[in-house]
Protein backbone atom coordinates (compact mmCIF):
# COMPACT_ATOMS: atom_id res chain seq x y z
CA UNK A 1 61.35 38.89 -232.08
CA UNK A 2 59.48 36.14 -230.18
CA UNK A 3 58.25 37.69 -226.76
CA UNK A 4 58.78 36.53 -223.04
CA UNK A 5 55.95 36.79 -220.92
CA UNK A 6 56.49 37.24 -217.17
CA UNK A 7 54.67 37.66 -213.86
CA UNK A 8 56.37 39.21 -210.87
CA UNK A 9 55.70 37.87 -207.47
CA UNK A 10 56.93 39.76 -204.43
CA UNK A 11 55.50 41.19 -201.04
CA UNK A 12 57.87 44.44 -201.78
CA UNK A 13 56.34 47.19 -203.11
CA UNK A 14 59.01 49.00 -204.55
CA UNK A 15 61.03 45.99 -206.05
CA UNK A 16 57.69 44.99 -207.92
CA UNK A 17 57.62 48.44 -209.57
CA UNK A 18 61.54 48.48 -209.65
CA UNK A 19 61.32 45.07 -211.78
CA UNK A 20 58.35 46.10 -213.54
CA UNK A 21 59.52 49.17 -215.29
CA UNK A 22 63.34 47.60 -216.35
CA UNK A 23 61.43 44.96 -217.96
CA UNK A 24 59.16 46.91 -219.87
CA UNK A 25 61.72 48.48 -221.20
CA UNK A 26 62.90 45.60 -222.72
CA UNK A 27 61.88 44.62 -226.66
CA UNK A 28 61.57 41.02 -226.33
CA UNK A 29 59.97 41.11 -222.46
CA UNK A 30 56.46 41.82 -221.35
CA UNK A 31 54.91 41.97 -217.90
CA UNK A 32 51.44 40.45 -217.54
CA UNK A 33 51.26 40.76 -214.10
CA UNK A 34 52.38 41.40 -210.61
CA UNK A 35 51.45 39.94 -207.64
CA UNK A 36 52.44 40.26 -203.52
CA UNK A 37 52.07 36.58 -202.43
CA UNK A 38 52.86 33.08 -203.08
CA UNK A 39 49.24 32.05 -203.01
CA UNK A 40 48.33 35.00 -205.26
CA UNK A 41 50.97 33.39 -207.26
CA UNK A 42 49.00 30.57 -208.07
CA UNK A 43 45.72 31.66 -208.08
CA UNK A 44 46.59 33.99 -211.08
CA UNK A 45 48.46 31.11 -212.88
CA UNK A 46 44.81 28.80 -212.37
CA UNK A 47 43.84 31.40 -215.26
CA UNK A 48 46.69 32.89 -217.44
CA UNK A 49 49.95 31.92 -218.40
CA UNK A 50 53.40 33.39 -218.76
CA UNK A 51 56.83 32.30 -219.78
CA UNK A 52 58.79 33.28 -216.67
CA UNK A 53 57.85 33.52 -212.80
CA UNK A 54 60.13 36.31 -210.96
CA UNK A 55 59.68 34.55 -207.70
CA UNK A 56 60.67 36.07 -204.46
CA UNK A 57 61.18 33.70 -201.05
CA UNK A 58 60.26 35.09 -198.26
CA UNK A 59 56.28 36.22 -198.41
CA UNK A 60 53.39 35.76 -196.21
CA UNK A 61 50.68 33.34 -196.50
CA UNK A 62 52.96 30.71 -199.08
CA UNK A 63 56.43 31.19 -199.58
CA UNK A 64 58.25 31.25 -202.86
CA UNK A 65 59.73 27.61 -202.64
CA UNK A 66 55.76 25.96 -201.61
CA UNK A 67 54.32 28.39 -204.75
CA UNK A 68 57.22 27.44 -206.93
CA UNK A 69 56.32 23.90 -206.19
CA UNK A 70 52.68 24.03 -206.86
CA UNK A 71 53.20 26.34 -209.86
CA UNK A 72 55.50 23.85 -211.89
CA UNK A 73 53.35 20.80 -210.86
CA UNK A 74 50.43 22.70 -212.26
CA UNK A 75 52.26 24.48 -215.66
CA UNK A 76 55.60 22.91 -216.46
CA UNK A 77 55.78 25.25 -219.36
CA UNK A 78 56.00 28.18 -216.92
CA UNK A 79 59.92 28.39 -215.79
CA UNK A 80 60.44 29.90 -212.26
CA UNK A 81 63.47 32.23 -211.67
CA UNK A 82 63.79 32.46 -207.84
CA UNK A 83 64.78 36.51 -206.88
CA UNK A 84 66.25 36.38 -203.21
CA UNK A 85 68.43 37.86 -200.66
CA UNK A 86 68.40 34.66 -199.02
CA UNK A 87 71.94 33.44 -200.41
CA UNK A 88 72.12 30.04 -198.51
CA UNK A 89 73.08 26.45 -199.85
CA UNK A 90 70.29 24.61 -198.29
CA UNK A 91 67.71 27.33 -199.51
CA UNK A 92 69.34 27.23 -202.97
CA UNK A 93 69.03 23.58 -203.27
CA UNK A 94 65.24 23.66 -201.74
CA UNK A 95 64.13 26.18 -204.78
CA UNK A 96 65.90 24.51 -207.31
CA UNK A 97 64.29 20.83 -205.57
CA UNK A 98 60.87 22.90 -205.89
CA UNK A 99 61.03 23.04 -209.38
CA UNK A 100 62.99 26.73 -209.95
CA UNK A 101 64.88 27.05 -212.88
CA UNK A 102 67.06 29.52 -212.03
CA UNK A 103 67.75 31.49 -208.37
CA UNK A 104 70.00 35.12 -208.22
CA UNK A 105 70.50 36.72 -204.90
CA UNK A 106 69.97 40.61 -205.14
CA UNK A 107 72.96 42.62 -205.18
CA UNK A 108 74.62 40.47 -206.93
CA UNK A 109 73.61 40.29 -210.62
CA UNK A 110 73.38 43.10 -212.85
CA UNK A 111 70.15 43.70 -214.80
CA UNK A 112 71.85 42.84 -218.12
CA UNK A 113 72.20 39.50 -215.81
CA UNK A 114 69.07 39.31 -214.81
CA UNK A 115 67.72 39.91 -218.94
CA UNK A 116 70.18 36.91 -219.53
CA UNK A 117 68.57 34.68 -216.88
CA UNK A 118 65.49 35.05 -217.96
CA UNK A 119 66.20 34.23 -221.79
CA UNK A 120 68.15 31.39 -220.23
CA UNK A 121 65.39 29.60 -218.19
CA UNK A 122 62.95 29.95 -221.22
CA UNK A 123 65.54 27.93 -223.10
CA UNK A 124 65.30 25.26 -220.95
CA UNK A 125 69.00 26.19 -219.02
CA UNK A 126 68.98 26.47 -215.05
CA UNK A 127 70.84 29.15 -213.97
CA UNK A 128 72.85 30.01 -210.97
CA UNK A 129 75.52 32.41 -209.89
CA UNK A 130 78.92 31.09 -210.69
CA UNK A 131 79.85 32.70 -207.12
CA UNK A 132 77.23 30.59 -205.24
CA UNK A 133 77.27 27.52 -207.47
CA UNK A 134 80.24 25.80 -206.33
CA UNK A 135 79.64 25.69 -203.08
CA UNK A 136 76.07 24.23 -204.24
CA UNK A 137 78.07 21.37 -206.32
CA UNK A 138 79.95 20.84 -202.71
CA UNK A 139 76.80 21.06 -200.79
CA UNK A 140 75.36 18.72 -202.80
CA UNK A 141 79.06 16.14 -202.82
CA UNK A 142 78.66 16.37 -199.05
CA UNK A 143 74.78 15.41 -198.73
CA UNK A 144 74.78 12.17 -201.29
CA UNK A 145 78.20 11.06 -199.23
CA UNK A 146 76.27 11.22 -196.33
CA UNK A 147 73.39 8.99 -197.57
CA UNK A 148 75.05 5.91 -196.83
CA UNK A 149 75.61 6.76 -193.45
CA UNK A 150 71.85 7.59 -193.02
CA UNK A 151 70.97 3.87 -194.58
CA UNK A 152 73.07 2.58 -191.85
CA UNK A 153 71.35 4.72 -188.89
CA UNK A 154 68.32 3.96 -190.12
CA UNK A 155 68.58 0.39 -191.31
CA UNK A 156 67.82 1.37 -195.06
CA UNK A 157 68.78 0.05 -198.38
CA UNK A 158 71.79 2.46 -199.70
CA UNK A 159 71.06 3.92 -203.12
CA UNK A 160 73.39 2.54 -205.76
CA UNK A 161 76.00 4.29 -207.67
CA UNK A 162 73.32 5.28 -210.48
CA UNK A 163 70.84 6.38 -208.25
CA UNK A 164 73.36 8.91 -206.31
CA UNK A 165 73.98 10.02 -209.70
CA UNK A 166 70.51 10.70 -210.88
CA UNK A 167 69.73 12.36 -207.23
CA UNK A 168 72.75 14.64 -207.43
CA UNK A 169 71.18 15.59 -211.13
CA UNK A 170 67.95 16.02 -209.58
CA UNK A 171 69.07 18.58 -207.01
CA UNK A 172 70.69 20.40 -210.55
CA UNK A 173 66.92 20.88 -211.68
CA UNK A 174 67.46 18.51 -213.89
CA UNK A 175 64.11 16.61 -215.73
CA UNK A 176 63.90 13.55 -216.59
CA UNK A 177 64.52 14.04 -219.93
CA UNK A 178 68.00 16.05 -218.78
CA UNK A 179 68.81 12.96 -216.68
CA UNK A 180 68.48 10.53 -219.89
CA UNK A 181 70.76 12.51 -221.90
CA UNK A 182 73.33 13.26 -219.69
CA UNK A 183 73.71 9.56 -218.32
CA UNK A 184 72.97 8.08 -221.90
CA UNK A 185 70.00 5.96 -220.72
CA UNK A 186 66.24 5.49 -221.65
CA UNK A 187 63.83 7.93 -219.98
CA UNK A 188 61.84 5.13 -218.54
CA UNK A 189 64.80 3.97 -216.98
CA UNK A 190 65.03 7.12 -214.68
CA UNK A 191 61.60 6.58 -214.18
CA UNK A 192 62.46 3.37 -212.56
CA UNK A 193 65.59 4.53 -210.65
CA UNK A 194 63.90 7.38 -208.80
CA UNK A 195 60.62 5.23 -208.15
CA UNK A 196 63.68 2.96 -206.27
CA UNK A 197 65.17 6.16 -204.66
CA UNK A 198 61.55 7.05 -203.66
CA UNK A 199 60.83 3.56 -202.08
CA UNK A 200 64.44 3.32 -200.29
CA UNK A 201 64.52 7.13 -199.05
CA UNK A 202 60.38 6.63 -197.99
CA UNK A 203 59.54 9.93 -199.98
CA UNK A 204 57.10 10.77 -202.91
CA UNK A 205 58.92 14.10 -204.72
CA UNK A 206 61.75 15.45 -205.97
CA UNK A 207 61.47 18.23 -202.92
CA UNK A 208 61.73 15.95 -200.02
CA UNK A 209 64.41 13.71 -201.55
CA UNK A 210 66.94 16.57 -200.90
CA UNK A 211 65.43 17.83 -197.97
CA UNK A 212 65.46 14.39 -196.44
CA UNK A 213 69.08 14.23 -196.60
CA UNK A 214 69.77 18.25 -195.40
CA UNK A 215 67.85 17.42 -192.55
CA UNK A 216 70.42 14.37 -191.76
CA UNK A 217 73.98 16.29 -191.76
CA UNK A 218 77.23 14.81 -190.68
């Protein structure tokens, strides 16, 4: 049985050791480390790796969403599951922006849930809640309706029908990769759309594409 490798990042005592000893209880997990802060985070990724990144939100010195950020600029082979009670759209759509694979809000997932989250994410799915995801998919409908509007406050070039659709698969933590298959195009052609929705949104990442637009609502 191939093993999972995972480091646990929270500022919470007692959910670090709570997490800790379910997983090691698990055949096909193992825990290589534990850390309190986002920063701590990285530094301990500069010199190991693991599978899987139980990522809390909320911590001092670098939250979860600027770690998660760093961490899957500086090992995309390490897949970030986001562990919140922060349940909100905008915060959703930031962490999965940021590079998360995957974001449960405590008290509402099971641990068998959590087990199948984390096999998930290593497998290349990205996994939400099917209570929270819909209103994600809305979130997300409402935000790339809206961009238009922004083009025409702001005198900007609208994106074009392809490049709404690539964005809205962007927010989805979809790579680029992802994005090829699922709209049946080359992967240097989404290279070339979101270097266009770059330009015409003034941006440089994946993060600040969506935030851009959550910061302009209707």
């Amino acid at each position: 049985m191939s093993q999972i490798s995972v480091l646990i990042v929270d500022d919470n005592f007692v959910v670090r050791k709570g997490l800790h000893n379910f997983l090691e209880t698990l055949e096909d997990v193992t825990v290589l480390g534990e850390v309190s802060t986002g920063r701590a985070a990285t530094s301990w990724l500069t010199d190991n790796t693991v599978d899987v990144v139980l990522m809390d939100i909320r911590m001092p010195d670098t939250d979860g969403i600027t770690a998660t950020e760093k961490i899957t600029r500086l090992n995309p082979q390490t897949k970030v599951l986001m562990l919140s009670v922060v349940a909100d759209q905008a915060t959703l759509l930031r962490a999965l922006l940021a590079g998360a694979k995957g974001y449960l809000v405590y008290g509402q997932f099971t641990p068998e849930e959590l087990l199948d989250a984390i096999r998930a994410v290593v497998h290349g799915h990205v996994v939400t809640q099917p209570r929270v995801a819909p209103a994600l998919l809305d979130n997300l409908e409402s935000c790339l309706d809206n961009i238009h509007d922004i083009a025409d406050m702001e005198n900007m070039e609208p994106l074009t029908e392809r490049e709404r659709d690539i964005l809205g698969l962007i927010a989805l933590g979809k790579n680029n990769r992802e994005i090829a298959a699922a709209l049946n195009i080359a992967e240097k052609t989404v290279k070339n759309h979101i270097n266009n929705i770059y330009s015409k949104l003034q941006i440089r990442s994946r993060y600040q594409a969506i935030s851009y637009i959550l910061r302009h609502p209707q």
